[in-house]
C-alpha atoms as a PDB file:
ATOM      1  CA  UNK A   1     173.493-174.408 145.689  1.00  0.00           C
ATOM      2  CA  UNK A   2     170.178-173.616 147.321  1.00  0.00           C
ATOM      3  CA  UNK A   3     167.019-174.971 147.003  1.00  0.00           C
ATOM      4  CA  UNK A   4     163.920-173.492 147.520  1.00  0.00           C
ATOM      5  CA  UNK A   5     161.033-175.587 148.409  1.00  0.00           C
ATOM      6  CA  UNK A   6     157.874-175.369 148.061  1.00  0.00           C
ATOM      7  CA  UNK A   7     155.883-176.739 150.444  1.00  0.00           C
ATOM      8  CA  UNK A   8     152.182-176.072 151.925  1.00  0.00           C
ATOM      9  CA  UNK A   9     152.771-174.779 155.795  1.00  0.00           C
ATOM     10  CA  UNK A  10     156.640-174.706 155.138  1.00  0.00           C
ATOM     11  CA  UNK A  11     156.533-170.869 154.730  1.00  0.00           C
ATOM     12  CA  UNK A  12     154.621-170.296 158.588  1.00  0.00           C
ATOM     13  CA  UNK A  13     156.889-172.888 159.958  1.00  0.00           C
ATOM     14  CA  UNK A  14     160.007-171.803 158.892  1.00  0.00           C
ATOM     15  CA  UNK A  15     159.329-167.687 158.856  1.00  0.00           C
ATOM     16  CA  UNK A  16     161.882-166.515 161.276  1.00  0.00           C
ATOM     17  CA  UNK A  17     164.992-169.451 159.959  1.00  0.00           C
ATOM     18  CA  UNK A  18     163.961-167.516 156.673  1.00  0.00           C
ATOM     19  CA  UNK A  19     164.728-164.280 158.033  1.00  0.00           C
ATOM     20  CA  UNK A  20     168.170-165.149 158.853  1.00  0.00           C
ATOM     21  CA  UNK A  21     168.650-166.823 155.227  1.00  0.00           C
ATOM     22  CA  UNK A  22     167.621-163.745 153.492  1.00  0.00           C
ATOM     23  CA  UNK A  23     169.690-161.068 156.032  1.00  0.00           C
ATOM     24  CA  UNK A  24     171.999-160.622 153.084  1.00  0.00           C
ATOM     25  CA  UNK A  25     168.556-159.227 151.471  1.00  0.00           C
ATOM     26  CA  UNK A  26     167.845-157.081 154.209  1.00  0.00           C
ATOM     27  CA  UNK A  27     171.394-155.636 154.290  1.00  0.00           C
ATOM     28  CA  UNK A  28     171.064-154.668 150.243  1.00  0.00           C
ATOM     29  CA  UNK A  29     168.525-153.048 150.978  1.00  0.00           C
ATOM     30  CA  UNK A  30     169.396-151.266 153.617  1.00  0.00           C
ATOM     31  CA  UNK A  31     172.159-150.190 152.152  1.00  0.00           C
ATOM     32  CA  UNK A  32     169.965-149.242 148.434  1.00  0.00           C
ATOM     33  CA  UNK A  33     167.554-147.121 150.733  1.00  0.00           C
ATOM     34  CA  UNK A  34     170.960-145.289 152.202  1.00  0.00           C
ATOM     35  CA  UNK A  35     172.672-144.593 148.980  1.00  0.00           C
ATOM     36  CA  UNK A  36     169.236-143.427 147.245  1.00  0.00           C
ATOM     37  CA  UNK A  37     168.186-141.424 149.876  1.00  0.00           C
ATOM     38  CA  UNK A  38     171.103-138.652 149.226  1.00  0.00           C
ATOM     39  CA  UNK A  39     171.714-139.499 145.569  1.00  0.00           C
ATOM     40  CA  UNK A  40     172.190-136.441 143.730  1.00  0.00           C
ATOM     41  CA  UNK A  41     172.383-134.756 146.910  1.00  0.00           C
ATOM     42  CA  UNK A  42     174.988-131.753 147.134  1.00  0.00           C
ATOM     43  CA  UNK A  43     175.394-132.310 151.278  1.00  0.00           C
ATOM     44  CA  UNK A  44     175.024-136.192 150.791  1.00  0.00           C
ATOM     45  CA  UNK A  45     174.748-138.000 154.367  1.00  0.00           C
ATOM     46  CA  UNK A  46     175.468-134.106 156.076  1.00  0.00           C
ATOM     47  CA  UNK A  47     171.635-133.287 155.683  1.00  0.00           C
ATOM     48  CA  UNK A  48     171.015-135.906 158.697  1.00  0.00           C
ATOM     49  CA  UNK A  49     173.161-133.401 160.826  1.00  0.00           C
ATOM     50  CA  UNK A  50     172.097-130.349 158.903  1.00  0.00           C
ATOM     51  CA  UNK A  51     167.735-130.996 159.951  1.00  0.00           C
ATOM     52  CA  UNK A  52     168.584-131.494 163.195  1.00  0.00           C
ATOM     53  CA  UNK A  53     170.728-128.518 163.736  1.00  0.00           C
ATOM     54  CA  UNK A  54     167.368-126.398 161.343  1.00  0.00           C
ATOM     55  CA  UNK A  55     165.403-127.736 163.435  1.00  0.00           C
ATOM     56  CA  UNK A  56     166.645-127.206 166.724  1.00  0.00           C
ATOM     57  CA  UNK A  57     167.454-123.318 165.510  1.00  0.00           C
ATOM     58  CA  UNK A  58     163.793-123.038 165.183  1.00  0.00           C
ATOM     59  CA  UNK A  59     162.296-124.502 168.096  1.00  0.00           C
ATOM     60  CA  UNK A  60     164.665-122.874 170.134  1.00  0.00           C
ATOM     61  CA  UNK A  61     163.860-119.658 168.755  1.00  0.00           C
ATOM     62  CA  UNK A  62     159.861-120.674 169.997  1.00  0.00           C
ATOM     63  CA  UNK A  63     161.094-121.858 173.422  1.00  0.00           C
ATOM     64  CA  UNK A  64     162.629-118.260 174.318  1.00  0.00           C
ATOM     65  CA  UNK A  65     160.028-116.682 172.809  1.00  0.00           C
ATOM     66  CA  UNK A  66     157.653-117.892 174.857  1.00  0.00           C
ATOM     67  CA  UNK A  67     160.013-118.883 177.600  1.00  0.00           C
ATOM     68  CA  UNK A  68     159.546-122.028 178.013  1.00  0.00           C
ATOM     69  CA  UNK A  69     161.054-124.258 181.045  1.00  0.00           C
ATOM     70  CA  UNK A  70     164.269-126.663 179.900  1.00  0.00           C
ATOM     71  CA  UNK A  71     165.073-127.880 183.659  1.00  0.00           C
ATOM     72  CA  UNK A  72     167.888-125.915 184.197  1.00  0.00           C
ATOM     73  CA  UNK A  73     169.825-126.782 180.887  1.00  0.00           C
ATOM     74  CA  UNK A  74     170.637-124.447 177.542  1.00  0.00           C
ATOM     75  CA  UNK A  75     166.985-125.106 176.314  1.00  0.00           C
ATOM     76  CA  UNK A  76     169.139-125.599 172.858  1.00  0.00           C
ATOM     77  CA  UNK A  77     170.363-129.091 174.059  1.00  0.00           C
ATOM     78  CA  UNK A  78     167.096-129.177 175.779  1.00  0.00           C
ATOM     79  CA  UNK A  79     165.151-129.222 172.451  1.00  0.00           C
ATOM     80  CA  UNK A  80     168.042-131.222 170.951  1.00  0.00           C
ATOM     81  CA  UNK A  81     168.330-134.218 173.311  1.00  0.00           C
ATOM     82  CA  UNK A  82     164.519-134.442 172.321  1.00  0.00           C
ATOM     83  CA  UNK A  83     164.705-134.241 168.814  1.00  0.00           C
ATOM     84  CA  UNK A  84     167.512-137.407 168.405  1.00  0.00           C
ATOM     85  CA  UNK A  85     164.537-140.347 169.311  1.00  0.00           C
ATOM     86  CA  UNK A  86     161.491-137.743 168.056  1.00  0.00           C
ATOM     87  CA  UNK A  87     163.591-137.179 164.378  1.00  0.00           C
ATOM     88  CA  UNK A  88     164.042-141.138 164.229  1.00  0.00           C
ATOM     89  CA  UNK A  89     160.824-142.084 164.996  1.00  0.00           C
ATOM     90  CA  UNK A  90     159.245-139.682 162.455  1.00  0.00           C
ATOM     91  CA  UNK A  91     161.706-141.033 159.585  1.00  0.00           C
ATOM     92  CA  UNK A  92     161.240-144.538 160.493  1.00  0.00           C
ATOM     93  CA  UNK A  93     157.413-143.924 160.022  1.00  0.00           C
ATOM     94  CA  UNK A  94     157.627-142.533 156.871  1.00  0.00           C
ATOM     95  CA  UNK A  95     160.092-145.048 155.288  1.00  0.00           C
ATOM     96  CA  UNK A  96     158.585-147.832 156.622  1.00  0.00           C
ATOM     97  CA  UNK A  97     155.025-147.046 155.679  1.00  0.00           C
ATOM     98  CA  UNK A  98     156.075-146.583 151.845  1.00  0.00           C
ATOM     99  CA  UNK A  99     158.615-149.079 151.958  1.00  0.00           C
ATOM    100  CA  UNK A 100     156.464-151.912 150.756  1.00  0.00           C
ATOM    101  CA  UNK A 101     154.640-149.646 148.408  1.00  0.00           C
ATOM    102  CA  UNK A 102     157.982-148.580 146.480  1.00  0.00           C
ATOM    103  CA  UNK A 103     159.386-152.550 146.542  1.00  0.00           C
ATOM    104  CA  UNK A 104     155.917-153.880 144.539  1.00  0.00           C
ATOM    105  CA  UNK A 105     157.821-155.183 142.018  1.00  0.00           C
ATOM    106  CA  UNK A 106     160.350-157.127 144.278  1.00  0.00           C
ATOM    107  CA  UNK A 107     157.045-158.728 146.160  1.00  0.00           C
ATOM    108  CA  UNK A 108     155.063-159.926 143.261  1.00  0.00           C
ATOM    109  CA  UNK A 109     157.815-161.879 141.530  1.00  0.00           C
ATOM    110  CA  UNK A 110     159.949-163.335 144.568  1.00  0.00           C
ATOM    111  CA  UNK A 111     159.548-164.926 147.294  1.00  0.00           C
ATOM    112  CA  UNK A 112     160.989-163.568 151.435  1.00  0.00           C
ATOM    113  CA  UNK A 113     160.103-162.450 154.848  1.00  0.00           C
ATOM    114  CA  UNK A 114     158.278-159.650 153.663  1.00  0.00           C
ATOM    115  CA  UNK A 115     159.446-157.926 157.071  1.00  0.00           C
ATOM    116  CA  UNK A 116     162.576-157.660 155.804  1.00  0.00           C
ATOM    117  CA  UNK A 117     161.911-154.540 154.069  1.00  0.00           C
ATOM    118  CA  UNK A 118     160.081-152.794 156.712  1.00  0.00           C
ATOM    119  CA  UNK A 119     162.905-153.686 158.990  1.00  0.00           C
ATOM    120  CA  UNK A 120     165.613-152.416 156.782  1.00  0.00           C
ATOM    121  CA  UNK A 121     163.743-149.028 156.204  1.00  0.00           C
ATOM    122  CA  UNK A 122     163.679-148.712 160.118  1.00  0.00           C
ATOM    123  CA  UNK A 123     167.697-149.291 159.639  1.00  0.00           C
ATOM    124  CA  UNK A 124     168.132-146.745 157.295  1.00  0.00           C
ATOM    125  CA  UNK A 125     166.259-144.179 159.465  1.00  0.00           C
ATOM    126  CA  UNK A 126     168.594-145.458 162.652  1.00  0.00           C
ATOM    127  CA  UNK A 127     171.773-144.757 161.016  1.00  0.00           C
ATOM    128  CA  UNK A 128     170.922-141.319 160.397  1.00  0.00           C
ATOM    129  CA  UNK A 129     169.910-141.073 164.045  1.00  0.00           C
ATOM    130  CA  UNK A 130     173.348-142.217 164.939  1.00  0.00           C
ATOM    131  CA  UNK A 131     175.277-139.460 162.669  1.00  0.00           C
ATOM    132  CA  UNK A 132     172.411-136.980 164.214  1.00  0.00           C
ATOM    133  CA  UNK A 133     173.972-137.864 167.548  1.00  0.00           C
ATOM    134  CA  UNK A 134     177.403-136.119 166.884  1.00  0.00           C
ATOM    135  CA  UNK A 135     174.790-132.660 166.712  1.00  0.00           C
ATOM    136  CA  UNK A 136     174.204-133.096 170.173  1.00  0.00           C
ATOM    137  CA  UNK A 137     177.696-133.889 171.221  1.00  0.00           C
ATOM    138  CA  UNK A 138     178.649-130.969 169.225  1.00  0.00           C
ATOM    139  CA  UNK A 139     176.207-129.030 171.497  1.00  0.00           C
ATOM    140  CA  UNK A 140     177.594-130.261 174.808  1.00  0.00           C
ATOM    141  CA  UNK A 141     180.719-129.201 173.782  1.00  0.00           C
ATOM    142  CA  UNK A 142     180.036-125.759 172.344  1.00  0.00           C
ATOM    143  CA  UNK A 143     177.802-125.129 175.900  1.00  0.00           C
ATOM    144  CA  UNK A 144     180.650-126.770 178.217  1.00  0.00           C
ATOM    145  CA  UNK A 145     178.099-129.657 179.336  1.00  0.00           C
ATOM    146  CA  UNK A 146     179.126-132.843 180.683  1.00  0.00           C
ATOM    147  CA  UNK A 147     176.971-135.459 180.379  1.00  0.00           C
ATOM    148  CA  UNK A 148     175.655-136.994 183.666  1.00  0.00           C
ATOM    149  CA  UNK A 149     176.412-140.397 185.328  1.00  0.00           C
ATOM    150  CA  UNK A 150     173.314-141.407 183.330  1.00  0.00           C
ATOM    151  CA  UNK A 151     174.285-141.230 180.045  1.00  0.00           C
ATOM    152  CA  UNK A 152     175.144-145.204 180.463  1.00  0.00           C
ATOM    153  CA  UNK A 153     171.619-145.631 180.299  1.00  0.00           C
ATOM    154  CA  UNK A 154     171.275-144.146 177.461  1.00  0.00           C
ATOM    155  CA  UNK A 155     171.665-147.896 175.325  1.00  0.00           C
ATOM    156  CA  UNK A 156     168.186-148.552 176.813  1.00  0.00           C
ATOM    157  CA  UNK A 157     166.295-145.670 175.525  1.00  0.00           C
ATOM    158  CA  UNK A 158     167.502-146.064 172.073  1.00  0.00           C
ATOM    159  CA  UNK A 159     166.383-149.876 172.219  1.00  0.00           C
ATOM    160  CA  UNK A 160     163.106-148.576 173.345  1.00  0.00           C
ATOM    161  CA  UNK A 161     163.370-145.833 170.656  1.00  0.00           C
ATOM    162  CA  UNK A 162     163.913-148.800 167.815  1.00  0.00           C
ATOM    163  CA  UNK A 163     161.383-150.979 168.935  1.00  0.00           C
ATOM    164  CA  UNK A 164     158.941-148.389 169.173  1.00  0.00           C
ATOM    165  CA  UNK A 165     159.278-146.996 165.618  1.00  0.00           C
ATOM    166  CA  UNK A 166     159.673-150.586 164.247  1.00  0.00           C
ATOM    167  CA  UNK A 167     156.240-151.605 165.916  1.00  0.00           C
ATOM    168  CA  UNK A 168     154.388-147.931 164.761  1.00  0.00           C
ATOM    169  CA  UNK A 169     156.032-148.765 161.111  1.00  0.00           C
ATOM    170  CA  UNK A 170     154.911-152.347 160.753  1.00  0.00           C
ATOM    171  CA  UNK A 171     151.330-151.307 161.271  1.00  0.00           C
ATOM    172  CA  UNK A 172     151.905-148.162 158.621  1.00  0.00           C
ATOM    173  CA  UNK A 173     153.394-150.626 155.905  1.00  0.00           C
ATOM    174  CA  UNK A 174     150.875-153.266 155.680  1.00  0.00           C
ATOM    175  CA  UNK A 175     148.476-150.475 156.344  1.00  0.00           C
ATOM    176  CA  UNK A 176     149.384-148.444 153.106  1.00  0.00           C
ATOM    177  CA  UNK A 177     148.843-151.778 151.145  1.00  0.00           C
ATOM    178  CA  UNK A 178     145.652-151.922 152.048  1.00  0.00           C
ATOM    179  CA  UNK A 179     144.991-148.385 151.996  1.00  0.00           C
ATOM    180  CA  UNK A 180     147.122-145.735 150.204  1.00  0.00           C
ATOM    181  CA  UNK A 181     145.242-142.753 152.285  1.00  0.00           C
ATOM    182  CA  UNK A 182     147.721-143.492 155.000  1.00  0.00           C
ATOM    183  CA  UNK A 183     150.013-142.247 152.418  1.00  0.00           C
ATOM    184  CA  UNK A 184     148.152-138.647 153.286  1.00  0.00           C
ATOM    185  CA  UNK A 185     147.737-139.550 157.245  1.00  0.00           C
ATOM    186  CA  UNK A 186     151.583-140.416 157.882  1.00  0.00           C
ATOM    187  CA  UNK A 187     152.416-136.886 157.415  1.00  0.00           C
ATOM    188  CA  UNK A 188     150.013-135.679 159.437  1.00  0.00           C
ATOM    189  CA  UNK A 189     150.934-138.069 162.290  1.00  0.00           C
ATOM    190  CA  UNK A 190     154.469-136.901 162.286  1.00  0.00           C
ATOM    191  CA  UNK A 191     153.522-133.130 161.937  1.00  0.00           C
ATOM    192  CA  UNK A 192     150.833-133.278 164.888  1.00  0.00           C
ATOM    193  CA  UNK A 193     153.167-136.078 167.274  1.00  0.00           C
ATOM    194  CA  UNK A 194     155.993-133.287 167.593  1.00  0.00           C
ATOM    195  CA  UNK A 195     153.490-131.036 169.386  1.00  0.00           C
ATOM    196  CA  UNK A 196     151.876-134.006 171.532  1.00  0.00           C
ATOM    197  CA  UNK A 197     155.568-135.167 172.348  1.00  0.00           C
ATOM    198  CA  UNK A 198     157.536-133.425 175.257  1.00  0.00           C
ATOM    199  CA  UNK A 199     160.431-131.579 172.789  1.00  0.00           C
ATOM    200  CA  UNK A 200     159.329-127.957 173.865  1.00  0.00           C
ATOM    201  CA  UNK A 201     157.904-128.787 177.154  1.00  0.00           C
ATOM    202  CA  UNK A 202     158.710-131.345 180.205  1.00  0.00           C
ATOM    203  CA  UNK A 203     155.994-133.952 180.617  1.00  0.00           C
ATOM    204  CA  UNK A 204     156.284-132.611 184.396  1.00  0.00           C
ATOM    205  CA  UNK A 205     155.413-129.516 183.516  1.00  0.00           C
ATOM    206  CA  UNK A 206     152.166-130.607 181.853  1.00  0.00           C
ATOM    207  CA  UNK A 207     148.834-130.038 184.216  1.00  0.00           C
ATOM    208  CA  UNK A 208     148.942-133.305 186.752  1.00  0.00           C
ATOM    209  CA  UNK A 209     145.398-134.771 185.533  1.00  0.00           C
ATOM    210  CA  UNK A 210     146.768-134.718 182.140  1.00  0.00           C
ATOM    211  CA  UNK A 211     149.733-135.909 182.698  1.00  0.00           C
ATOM    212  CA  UNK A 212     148.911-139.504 182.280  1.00  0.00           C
ATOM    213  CA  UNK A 213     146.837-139.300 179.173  1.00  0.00           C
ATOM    214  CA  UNK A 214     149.632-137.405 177.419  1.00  0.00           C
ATOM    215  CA  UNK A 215     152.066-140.125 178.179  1.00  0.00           C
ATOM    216  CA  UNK A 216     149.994-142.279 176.458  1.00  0.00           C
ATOM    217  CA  UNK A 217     151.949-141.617 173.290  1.00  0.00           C
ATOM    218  CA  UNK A 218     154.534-143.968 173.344  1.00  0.00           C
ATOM    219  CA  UNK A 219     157.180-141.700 172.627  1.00  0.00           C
ATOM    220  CA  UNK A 220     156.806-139.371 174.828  1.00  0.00           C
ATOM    221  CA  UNK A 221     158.728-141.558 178.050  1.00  0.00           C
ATOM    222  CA  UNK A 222     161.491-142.362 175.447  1.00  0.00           C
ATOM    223  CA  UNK A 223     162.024-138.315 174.725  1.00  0.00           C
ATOM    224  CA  UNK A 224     162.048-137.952 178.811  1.00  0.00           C
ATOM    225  CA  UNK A 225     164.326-140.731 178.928  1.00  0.00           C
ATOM    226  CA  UNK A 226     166.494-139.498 176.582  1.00  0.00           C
ATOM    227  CA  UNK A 227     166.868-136.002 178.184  1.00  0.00           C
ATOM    228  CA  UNK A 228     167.086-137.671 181.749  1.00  0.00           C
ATOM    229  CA  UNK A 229     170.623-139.855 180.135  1.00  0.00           C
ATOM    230  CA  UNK A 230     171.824-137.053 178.097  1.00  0.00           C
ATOM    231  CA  UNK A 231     170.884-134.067 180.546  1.00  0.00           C
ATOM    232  CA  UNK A 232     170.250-135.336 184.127  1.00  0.00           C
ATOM    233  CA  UNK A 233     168.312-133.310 186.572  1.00  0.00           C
ATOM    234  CA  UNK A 234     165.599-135.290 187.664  1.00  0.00           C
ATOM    235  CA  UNK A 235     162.574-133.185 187.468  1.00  0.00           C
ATOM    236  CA  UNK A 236     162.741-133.873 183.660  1.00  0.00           C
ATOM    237  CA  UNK A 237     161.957-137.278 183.717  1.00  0.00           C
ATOM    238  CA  UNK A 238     158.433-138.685 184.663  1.00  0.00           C
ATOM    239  CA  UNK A 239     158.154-142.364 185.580  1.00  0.00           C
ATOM    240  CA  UNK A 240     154.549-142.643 185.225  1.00  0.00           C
ATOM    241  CA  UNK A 241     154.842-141.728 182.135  1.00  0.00           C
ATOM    242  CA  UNK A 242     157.967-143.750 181.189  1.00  0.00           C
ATOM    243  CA  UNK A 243     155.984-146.952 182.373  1.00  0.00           C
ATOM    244  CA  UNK A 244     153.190-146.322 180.619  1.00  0.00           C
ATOM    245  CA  UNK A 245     155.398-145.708 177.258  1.00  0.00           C
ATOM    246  CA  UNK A 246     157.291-149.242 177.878  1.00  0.00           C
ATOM    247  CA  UNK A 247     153.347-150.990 177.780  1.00  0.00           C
ATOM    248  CA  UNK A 248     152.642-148.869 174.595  1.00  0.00           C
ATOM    249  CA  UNK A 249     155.899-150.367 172.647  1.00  0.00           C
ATOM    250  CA  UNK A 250     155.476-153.263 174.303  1.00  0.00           C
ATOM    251  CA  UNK A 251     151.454-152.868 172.169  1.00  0.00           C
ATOM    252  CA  UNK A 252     153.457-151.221 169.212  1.00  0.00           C
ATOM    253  CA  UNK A 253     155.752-154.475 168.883  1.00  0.00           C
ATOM    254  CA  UNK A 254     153.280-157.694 169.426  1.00  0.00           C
ATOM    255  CA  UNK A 255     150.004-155.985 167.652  1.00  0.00           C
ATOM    256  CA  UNK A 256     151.938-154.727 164.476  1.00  0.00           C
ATOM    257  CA  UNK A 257     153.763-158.027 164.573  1.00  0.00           C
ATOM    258  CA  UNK A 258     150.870-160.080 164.704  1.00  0.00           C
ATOM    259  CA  UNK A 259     148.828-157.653 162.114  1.00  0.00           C
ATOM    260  CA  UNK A 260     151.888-158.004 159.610  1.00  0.00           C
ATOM    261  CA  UNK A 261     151.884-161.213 159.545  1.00  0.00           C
ATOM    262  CA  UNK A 262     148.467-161.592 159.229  1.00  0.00           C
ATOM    263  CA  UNK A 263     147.875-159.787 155.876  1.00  0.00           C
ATOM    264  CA  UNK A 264     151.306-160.556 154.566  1.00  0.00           C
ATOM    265  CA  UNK A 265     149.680-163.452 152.383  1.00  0.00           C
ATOM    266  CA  UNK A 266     148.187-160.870 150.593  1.00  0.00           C
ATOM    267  CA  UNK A 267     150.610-158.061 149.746  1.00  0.00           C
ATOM    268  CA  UNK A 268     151.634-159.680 146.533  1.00  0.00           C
ATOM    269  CA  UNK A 269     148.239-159.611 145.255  1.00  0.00           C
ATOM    270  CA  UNK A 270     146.639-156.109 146.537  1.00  0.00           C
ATOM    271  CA  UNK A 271     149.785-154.021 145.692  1.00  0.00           C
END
């Protein structure tokens, strides 16, 4: 049987053994946040391929309208190759930032990494990323497209995609702890990041002195990346821009890290 001691400094010295004890934890809840997520639903898990496919219908519908450049490629898959790291991203914010907020209960009476249940909300979002990736393939096929030599790069992107919305949802969880108007701000993050992310446009096709500042948004290499592995052609990717993206997760992932961990002591008493 397992003891738990308690011990003053144990907890900061033995943080990250204690994340590997409690990964049975993490996978419950992971697993809790899938089930509840389409409980009751009539679609169930289909909804993460039926908002993709919505949403691509509509932004495609804006791209001819105002006939917008996709590089060569059905601007359909060009919009869609776009949306799979943009859609996970977004989730991933908004689970994450509430997660710790809807698991009060399970931090004031016991104790765990804390992290654990950001992490596992980040999970939950990446799994329907994965099913949203059969949308795409479905695309490729229905259009006849075969995806380019660099679609074995792809791996990297969606590392880069994960660690970016883990880092952006660590800061939004302890945030919301501390202050529930994020729970008002999130939304308006996500709604206002799709149009300062490249899904309708190229970041190549964006005026050349603000080309740099608009890759400052982390995501916005990863979405380039993703249509560079999924798409080729390679006017659509922007390596500038890419580079600067890897620096911001790199930001994302040590300063919402270090901020978590920080005011962690303190969720059990301020939530």
């Amino acid at each position: 049987m397992d003891k738990l001691i308690i011990e003053a400094g144990r907890a900061e010295r033995q943080y990250w053994r204690d994340l590997w004890r409690y990964r049975e934890l993490f996978m419950f809840l992971a697993w809790r946040d899938l089930l509840v997520r389409y409980k009751q639903t009539v679609a169930g898990m289909a909804w993460a391929l039926i908002r993709p496919a919505l949403a691509v219908l509509v932004l495609t519908a804006v791209g001819k309208v105002g006939k917008l450049p996709s590089g060569g490629v059905p601007y359909a898959l060009f919009v869609a190759a776009a949306l799979l790291p943009w859609q996970f991203f977004s989730a991933a914010l908004s689970e994450s930032g509430n997660s710790l907020v809807s698991n009060s209960n399970l931090i004031s009476k016991v104790y765990f990494p804390r992290l654990v249940i950001p992490a596992s909300s980040v999970i939950t979002s990446f799994v329907d990323f994965l099913i949203a990736t059969a949308f795409v393939g479905g695309l490729m096929i229905w259009y006849h497209f075969m995806p380019p030599a660099t679609v074995w790069v792809l791996p990297i992107f969606v590392i880069l995609a994960f660690a970016a919305s883990f880092g952006a949802g660590l800061w939004i969880a302890a945030l919301m702890v501390q202050y529930r108007d994020f729970r008002f701000i999130v939304p308006f993050i996500v709604q206002f990041g799709l149009y300062a992310s490249p899904v309708l446009v190229m970041t190549s096709k964006v005026p050349g002195h603000w080309r740099l500042i608009y890759s400052l948004n982390p995501v916005a290499g990863i979405i380039d990346g993703f249509r560079w592995c999924l798409l080729g052609h390679e006017n659509i990717m922007y390596w500038p821009g890419f580079a600067t993206s890897l620096i911001g997760v790199t930001f994302l992932i040590v300063t919402g890290l270090y901020y978590f961990r920080k005011t962690e002591k303190s969720f059990a008493d301020v939530i």
